[in-house]
PDB file of N, CA and C in Angstrom:
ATOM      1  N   UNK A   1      11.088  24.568  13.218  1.00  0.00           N
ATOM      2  CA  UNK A   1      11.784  23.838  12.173  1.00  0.00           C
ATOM      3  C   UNK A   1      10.798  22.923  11.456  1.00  0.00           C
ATOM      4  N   UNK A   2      10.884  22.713  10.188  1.00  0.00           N
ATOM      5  CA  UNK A   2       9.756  22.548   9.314  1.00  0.00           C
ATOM      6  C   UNK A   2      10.115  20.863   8.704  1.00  0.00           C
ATOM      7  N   UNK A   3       9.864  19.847   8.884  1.00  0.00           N
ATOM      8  CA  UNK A   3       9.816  18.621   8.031  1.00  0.00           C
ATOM      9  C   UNK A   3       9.232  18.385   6.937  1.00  0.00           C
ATOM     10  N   UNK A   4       9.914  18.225   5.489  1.00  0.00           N
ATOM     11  CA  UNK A   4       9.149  18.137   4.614  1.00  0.00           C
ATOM     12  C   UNK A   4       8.941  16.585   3.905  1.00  0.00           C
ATOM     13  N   UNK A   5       7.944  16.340   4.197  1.00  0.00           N
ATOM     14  CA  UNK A   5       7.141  15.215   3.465  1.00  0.00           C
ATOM     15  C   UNK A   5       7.231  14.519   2.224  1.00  0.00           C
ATOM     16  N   UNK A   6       5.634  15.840   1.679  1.00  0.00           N
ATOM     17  CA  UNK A   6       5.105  15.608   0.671  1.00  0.00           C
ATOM     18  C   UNK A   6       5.000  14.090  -0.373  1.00  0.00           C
ATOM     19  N   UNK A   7       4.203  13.374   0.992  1.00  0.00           N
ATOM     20  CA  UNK A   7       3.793  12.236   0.510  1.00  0.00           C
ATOM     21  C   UNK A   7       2.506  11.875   1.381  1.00  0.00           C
ATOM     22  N   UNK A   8       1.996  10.744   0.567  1.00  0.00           N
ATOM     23  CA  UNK A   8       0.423  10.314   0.938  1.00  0.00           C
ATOM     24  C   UNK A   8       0.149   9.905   2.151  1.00  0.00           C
ATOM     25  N   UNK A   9      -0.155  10.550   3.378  1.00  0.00           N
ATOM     26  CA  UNK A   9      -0.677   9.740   4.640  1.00  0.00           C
ATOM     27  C   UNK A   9      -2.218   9.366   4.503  1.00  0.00           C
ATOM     28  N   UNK A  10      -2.327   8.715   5.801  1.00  0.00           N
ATOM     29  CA  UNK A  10      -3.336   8.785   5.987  1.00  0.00           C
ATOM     30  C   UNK A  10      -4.265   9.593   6.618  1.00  0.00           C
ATOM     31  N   UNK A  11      -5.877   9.271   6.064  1.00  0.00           N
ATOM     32  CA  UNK A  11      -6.821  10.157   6.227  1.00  0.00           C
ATOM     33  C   UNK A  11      -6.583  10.901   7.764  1.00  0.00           C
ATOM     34  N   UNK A  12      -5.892  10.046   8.497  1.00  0.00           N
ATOM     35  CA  UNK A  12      -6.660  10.944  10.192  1.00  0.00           C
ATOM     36  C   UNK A  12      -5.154  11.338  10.794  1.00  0.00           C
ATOM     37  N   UNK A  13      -4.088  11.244   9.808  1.00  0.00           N
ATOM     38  CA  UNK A  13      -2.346  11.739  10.537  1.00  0.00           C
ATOM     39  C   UNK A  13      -2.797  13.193  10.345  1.00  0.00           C
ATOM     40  N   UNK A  14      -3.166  14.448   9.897  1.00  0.00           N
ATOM     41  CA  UNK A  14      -3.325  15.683  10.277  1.00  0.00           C
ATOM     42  C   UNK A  14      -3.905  16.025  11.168  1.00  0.00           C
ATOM     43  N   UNK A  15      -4.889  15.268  11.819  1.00  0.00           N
ATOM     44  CA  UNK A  15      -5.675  15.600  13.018  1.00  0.00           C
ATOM     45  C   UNK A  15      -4.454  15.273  14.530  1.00  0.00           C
ATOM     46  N   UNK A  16      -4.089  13.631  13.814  1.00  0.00           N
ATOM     47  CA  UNK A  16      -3.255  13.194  15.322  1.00  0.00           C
ATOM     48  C   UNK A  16      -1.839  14.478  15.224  1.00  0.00           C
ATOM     49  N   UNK A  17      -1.183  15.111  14.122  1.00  0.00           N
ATOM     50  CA  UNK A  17       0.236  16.105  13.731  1.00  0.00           C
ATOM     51  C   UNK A  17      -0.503  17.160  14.884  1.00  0.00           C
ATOM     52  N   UNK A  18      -1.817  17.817  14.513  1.00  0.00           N
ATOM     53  CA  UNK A  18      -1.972  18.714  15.532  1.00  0.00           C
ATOM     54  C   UNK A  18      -2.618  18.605  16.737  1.00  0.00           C
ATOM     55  N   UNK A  19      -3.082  17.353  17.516  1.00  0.00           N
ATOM     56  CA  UNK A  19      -3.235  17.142  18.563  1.00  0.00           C
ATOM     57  C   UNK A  19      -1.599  16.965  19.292  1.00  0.00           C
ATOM     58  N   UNK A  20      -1.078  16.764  18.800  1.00  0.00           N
ATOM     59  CA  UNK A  20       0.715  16.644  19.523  1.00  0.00           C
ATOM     60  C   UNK A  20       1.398  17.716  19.227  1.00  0.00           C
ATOM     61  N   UNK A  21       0.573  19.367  19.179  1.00  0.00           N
ATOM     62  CA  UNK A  21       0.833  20.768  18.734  1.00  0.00           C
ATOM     63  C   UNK A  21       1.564  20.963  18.147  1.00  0.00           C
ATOM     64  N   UNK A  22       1.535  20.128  16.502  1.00  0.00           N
ATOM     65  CA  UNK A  22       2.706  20.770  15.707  1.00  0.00           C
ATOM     66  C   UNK A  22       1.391  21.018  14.428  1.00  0.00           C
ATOM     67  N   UNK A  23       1.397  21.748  13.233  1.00  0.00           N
ATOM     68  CA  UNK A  23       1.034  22.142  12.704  1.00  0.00           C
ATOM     69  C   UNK A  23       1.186  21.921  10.972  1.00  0.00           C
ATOM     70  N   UNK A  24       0.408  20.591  10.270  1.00  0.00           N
ATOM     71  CA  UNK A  24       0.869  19.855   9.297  1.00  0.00           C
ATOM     72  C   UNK A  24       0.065  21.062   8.165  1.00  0.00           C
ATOM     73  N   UNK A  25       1.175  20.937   7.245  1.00  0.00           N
ATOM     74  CA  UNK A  25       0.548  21.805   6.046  1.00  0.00           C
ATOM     75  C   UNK A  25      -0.249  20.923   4.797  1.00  0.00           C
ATOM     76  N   UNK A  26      -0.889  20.555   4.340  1.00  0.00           N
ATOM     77  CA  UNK A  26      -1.724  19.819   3.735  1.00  0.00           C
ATOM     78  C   UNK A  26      -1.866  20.057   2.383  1.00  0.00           C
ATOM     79  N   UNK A  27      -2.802  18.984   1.724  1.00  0.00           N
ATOM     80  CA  UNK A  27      -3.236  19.593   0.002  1.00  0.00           C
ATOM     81  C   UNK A  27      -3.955  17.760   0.011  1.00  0.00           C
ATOM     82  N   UNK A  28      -4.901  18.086  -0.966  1.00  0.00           N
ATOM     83  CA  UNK A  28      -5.743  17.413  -2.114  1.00  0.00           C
ATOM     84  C   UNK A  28      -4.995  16.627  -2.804  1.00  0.00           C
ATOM     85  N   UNK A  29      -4.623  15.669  -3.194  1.00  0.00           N
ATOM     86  CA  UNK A  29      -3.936  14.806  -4.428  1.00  0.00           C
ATOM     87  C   UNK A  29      -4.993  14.872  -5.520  1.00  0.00           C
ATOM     88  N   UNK A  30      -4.788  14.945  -6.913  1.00  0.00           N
ATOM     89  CA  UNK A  30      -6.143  15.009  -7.539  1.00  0.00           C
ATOM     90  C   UNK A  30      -5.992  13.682  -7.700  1.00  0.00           C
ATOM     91  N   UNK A  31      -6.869  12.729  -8.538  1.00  0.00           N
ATOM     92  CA  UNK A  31      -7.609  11.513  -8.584  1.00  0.00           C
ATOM     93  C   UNK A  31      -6.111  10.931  -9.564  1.00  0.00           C
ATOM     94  N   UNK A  32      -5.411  11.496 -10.724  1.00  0.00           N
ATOM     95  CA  UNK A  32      -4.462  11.318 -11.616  1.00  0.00           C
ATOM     96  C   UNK A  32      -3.057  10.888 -11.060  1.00  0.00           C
ATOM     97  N   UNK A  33      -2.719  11.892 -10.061  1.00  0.00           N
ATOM     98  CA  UNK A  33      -1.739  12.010  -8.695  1.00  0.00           C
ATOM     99  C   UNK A  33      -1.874  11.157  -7.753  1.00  0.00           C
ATOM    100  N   UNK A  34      -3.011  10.953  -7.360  1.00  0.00           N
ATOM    101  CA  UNK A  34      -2.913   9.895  -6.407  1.00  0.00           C
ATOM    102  C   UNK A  34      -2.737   8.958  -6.638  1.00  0.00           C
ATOM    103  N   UNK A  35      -2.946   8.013  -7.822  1.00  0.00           N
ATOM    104  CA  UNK A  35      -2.210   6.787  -8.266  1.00  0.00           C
ATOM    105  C   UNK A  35      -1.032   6.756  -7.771  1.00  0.00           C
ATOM    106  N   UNK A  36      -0.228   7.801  -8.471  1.00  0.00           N
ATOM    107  CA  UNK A  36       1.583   8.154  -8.695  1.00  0.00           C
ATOM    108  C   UNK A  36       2.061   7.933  -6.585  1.00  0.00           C
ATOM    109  N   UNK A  37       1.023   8.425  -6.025  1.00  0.00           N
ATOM    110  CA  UNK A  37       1.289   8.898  -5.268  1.00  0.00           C
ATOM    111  C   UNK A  37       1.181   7.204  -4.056  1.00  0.00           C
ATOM    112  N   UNK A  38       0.209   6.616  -4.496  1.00  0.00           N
ATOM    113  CA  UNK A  38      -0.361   5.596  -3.924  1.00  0.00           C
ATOM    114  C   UNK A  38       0.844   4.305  -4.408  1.00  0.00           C
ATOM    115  N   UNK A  39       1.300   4.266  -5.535  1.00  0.00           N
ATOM    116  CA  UNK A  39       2.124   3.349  -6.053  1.00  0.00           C
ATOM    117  C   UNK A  39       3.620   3.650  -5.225  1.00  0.00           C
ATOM    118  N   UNK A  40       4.075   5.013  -4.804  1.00  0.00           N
ATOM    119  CA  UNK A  40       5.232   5.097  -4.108  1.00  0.00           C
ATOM    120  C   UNK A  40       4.890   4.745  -2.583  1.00  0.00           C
ATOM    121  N   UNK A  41       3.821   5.190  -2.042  1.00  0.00           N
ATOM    122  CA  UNK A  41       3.219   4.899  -0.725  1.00  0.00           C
ATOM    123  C   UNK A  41       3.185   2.963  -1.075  1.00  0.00           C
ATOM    124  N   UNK A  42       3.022   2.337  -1.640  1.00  0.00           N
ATOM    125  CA  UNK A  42       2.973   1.133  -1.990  1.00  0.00           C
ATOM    126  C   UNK A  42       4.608   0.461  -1.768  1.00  0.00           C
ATOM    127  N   UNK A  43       5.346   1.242  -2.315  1.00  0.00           N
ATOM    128  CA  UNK A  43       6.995   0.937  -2.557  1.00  0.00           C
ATOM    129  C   UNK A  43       7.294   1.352  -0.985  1.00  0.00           C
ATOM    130  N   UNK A  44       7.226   2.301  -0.746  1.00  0.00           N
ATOM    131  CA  UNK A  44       7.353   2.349   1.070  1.00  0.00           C
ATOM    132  C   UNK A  44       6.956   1.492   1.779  1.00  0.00           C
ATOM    133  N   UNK A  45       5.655   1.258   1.709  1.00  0.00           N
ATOM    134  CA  UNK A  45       5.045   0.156   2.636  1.00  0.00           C
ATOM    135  C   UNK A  45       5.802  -1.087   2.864  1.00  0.00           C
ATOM    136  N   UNK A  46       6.079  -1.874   1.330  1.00  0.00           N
ATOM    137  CA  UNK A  46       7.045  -3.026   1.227  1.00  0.00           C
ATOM    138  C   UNK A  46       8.107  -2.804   1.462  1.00  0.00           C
ATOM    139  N   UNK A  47       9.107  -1.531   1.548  1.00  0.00           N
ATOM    140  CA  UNK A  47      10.263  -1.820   1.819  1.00  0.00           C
ATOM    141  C   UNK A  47      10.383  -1.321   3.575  1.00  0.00           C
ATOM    142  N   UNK A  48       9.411  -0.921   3.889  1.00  0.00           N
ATOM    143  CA  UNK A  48       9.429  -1.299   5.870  1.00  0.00           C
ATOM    144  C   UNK A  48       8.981  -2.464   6.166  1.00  0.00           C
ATOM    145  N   UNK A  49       8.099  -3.398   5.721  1.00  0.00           N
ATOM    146  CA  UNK A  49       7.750  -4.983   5.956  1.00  0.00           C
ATOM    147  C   UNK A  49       9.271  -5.362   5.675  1.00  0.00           C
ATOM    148  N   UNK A  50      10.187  -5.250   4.571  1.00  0.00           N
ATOM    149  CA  UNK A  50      11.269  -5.803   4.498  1.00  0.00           C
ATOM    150  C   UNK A  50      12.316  -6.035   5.348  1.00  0.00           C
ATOM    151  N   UNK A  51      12.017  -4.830   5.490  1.00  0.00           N
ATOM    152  CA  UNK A  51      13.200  -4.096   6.794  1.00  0.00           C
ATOM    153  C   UNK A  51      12.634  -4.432   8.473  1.00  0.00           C
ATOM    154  N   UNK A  52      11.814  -4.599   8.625  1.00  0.00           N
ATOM    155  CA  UNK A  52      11.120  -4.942  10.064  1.00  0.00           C
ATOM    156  C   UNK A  52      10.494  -6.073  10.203  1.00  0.00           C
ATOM    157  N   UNK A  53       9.993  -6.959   8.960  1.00  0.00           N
ATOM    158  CA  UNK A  53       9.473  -7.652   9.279  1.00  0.00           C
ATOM    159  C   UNK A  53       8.001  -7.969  10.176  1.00  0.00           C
ATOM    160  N   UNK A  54       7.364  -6.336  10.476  1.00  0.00           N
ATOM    161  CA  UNK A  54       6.426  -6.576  10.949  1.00  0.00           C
ATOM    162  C   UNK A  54       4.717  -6.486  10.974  1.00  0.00           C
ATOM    163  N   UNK A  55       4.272  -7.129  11.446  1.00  0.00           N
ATOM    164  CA  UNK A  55       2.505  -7.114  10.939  1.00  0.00           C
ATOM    165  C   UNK A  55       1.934  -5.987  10.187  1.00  0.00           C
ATOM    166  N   UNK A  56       2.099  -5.303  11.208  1.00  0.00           N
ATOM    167  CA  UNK A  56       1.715  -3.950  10.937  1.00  0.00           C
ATOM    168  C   UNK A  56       1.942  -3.195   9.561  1.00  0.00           C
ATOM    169  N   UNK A  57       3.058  -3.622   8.944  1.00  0.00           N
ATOM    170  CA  UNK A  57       3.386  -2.607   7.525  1.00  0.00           C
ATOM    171  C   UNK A  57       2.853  -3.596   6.351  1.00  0.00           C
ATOM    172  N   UNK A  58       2.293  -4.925   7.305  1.00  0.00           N
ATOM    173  CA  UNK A  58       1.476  -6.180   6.139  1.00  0.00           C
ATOM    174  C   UNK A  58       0.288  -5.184   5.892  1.00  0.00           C
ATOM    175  N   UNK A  59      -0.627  -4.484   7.256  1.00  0.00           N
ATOM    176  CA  UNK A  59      -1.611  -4.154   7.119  1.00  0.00           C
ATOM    177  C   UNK A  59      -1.701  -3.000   6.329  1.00  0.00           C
ATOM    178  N   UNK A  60      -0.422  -2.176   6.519  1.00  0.00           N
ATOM    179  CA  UNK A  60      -0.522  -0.699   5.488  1.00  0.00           C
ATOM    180  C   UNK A  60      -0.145  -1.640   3.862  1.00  0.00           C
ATOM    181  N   UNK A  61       0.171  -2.614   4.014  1.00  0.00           N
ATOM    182  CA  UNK A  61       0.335  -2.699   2.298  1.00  0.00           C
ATOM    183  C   UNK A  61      -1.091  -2.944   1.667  1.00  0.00           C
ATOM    184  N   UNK A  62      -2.101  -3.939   2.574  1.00  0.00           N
ATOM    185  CA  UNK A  62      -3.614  -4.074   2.234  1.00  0.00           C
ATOM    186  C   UNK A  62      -4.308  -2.845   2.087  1.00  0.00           C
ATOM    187  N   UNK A  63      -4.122  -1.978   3.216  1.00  0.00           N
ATOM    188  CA  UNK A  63      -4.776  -0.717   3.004  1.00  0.00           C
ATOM    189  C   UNK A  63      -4.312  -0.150   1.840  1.00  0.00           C
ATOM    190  N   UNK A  64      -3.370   0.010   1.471  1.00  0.00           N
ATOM    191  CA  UNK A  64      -2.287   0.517   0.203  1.00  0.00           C
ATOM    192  C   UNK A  64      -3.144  -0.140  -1.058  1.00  0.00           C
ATOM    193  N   UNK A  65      -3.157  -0.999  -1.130  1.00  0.00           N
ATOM    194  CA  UNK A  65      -3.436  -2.175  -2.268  1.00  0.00           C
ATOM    195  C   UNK A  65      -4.824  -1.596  -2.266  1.00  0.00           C
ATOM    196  N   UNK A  66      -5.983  -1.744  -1.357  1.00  0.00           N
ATOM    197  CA  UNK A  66      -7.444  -1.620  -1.185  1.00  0.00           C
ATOM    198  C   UNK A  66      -7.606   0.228  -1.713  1.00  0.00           C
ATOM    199  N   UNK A  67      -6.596   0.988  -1.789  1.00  0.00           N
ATOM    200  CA  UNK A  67      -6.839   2.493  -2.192  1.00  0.00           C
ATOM    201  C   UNK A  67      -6.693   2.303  -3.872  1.00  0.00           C
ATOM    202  N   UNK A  68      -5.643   1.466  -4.053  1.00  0.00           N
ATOM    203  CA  UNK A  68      -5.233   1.529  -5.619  1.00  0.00           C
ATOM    204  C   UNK A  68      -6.737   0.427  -6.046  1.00  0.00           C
ATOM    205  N   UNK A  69      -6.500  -0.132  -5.739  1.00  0.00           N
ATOM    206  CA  UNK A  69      -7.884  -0.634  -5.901  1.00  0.00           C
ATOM    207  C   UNK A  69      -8.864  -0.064  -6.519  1.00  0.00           C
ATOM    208  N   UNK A  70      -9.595   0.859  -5.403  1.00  0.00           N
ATOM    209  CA  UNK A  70     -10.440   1.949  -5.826  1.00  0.00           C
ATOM    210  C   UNK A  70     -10.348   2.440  -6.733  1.00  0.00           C
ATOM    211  N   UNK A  71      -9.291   3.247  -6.745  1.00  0.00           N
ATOM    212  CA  UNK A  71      -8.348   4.277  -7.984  1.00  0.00           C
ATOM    213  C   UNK A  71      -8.294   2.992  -9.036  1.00  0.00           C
ATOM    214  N   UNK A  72      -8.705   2.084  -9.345  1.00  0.00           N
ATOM    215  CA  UNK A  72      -9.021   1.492 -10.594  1.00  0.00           C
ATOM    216  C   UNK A  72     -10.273   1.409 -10.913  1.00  0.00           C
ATOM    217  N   UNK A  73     -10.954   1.641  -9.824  1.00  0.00           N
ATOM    218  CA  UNK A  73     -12.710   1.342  -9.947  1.00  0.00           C
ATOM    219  C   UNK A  73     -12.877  -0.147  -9.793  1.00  0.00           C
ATOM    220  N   UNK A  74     -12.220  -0.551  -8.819  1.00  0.00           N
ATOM    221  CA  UNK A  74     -12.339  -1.842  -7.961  1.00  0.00           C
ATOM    222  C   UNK A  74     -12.570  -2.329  -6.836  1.00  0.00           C
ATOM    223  N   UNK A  75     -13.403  -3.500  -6.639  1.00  0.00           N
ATOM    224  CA  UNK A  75     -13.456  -3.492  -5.099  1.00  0.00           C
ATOM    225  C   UNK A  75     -12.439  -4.662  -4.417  1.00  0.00           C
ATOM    226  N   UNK A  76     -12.408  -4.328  -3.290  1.00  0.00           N
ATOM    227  CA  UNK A  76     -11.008  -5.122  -2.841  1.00  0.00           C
ATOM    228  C   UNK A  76     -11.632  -6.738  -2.925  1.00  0.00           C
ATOM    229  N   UNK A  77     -13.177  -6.956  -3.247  1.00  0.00           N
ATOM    230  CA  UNK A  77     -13.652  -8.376  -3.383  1.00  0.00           C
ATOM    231  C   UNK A  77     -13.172  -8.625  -4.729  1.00  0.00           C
ATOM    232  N   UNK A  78     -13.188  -7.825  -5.785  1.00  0.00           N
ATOM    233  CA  UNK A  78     -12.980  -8.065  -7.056  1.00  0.00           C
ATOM    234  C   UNK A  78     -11.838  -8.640  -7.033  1.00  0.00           C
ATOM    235  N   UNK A  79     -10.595  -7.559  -6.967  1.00  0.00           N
ATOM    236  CA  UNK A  79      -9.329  -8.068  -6.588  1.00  0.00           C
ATOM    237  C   UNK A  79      -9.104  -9.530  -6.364  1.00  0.00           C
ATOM    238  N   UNK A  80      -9.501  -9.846  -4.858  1.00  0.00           N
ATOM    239  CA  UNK A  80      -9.226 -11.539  -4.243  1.00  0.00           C
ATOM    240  C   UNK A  80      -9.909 -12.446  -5.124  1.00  0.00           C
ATOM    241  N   UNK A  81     -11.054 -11.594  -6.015  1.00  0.00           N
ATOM    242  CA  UNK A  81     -11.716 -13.302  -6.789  1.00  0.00           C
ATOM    243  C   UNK A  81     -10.533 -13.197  -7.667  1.00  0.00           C
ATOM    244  N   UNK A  82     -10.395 -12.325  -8.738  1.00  0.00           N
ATOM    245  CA  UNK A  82      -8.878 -12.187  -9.717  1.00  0.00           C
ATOM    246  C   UNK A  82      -7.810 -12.973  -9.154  1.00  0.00           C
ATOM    247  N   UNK A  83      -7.618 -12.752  -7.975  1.00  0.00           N
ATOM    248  CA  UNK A  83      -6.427 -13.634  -7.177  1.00  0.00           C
ATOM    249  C   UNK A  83      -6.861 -14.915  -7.065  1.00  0.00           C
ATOM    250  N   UNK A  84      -7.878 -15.218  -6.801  1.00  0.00           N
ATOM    251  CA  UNK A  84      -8.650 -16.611  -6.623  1.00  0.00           C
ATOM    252  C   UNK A  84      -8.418 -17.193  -7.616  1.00  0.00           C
ATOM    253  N   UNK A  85      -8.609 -16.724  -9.103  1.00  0.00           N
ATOM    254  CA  UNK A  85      -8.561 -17.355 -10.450  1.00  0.00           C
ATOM    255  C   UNK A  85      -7.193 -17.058 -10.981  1.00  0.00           C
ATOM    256  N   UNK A  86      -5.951 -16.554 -10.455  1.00  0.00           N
ATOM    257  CA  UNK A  86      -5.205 -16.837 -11.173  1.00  0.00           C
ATOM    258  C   UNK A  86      -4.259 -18.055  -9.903  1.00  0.00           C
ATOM    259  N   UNK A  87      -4.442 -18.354  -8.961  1.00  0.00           N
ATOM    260  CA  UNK A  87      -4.174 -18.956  -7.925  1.00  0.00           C
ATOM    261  C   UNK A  87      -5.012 -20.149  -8.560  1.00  0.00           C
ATOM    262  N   UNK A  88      -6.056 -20.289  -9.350  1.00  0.00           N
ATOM    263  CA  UNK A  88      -6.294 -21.824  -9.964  1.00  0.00           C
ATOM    264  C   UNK A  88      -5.766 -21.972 -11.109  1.00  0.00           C
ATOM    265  N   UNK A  89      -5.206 -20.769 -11.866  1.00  0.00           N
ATOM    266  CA  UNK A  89      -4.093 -21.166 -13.366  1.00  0.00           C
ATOM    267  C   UNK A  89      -3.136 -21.740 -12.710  1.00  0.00           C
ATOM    268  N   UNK A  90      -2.353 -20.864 -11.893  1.00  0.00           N
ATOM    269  CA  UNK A  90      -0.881 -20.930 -11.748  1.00  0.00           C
ATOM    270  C   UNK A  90      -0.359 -21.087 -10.602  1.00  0.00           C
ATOM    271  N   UNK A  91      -1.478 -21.551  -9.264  1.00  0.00           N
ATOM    272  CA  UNK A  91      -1.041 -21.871  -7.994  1.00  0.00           C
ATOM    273  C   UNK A  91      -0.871 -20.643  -7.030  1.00  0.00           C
ATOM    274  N   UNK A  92      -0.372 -21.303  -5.944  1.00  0.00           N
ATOM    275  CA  UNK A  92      -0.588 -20.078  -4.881  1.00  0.00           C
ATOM    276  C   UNK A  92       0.919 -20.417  -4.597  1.00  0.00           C
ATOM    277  N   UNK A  93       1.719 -20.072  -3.101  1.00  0.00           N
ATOM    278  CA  UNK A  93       2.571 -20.100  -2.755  1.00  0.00           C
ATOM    279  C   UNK A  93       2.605 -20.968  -1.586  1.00  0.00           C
ATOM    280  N   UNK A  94       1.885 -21.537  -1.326  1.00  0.00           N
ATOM    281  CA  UNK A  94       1.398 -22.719  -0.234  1.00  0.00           C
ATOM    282  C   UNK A  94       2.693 -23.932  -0.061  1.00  0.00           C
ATOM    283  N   UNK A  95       3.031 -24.317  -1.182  1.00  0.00           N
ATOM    284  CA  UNK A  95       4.019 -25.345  -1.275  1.00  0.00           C
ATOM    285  C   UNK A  95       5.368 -24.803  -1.200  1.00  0.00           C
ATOM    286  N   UNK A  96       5.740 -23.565  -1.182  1.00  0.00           N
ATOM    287  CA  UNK A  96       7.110 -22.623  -1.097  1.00  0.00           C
ATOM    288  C   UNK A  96       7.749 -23.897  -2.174  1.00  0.00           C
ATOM    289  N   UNK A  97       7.759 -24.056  -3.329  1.00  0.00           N
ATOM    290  CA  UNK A  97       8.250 -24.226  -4.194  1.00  0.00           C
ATOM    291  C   UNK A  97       9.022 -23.103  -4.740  1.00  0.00           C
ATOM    292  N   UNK A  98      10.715 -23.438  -4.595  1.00  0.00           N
ATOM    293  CA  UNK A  98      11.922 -22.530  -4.764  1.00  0.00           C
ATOM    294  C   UNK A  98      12.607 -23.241  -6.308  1.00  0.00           C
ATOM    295  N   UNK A  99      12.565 -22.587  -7.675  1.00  0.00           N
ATOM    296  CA  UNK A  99      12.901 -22.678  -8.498  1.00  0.00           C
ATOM    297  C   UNK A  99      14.573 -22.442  -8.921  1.00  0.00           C
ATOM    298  N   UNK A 100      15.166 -23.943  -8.864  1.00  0.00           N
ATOM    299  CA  UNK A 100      16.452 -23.638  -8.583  1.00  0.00           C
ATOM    300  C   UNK A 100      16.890 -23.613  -9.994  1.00  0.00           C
ATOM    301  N   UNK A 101      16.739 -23.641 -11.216  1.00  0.00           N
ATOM    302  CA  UNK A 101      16.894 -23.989 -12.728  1.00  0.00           C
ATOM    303  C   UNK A 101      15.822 -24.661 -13.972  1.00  0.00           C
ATOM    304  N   UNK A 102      15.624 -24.176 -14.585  1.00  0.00           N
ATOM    305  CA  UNK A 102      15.537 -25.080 -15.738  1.00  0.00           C
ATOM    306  C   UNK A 102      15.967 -25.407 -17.088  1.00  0.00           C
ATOM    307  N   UNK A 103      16.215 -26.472 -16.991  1.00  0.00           N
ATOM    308  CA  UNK A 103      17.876 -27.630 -18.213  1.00  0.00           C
ATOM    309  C   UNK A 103      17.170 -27.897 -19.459  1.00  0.00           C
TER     310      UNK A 103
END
């Protein structure tokens, strides 16, 4: 009986699919696709942190984030300075300042 996917894992889940003798059918994303593909793998990631609450789907969202990254021709240092400088426009989230209106 056959499970169908057809979404972005990671690099080393076809090796671990057939060490536990089941037999994963595979393909290439081209460079265009994998965005599409990386942005829904992105929407997954956050909505299991949501749902579980746990470390672990923090770390697939970095890994997530650090691929799209790439796929912009970025490095994940670039990224955090960008974050660095808009975290000195417009602040960070440090103060959990909750915006109840503005009159």
């Amino acid at each position: 009986m056959s499970i169908v996917y057809n979404k972005l894992v990671r690099d080393k889940i076809p090796q671990i699919i057939e060490a536990s003798g089941k037999t994963p059918v595979t393909r290439v994303a081209s460079s265009n696709e994998c965005r599409d593909l990386l942005r829904a793998k992105l929407s997954e990631e956050v909505d299991e942190y949501l749902s579980t609450g746990k470390v672990e789907e923090l770390c697939d969202i970095v890994e997530v984030v650090s691929a799209l990254a790439r796929c912009e021709g970025l490095t994940v240092d670039h990224i955090l300075e960008l974050a660095a400088e808009k975290r000195d426009r417009r602040g960070g989230f440090e103060g959990r300042i909750v915006l109840l209106r503005v009159d």
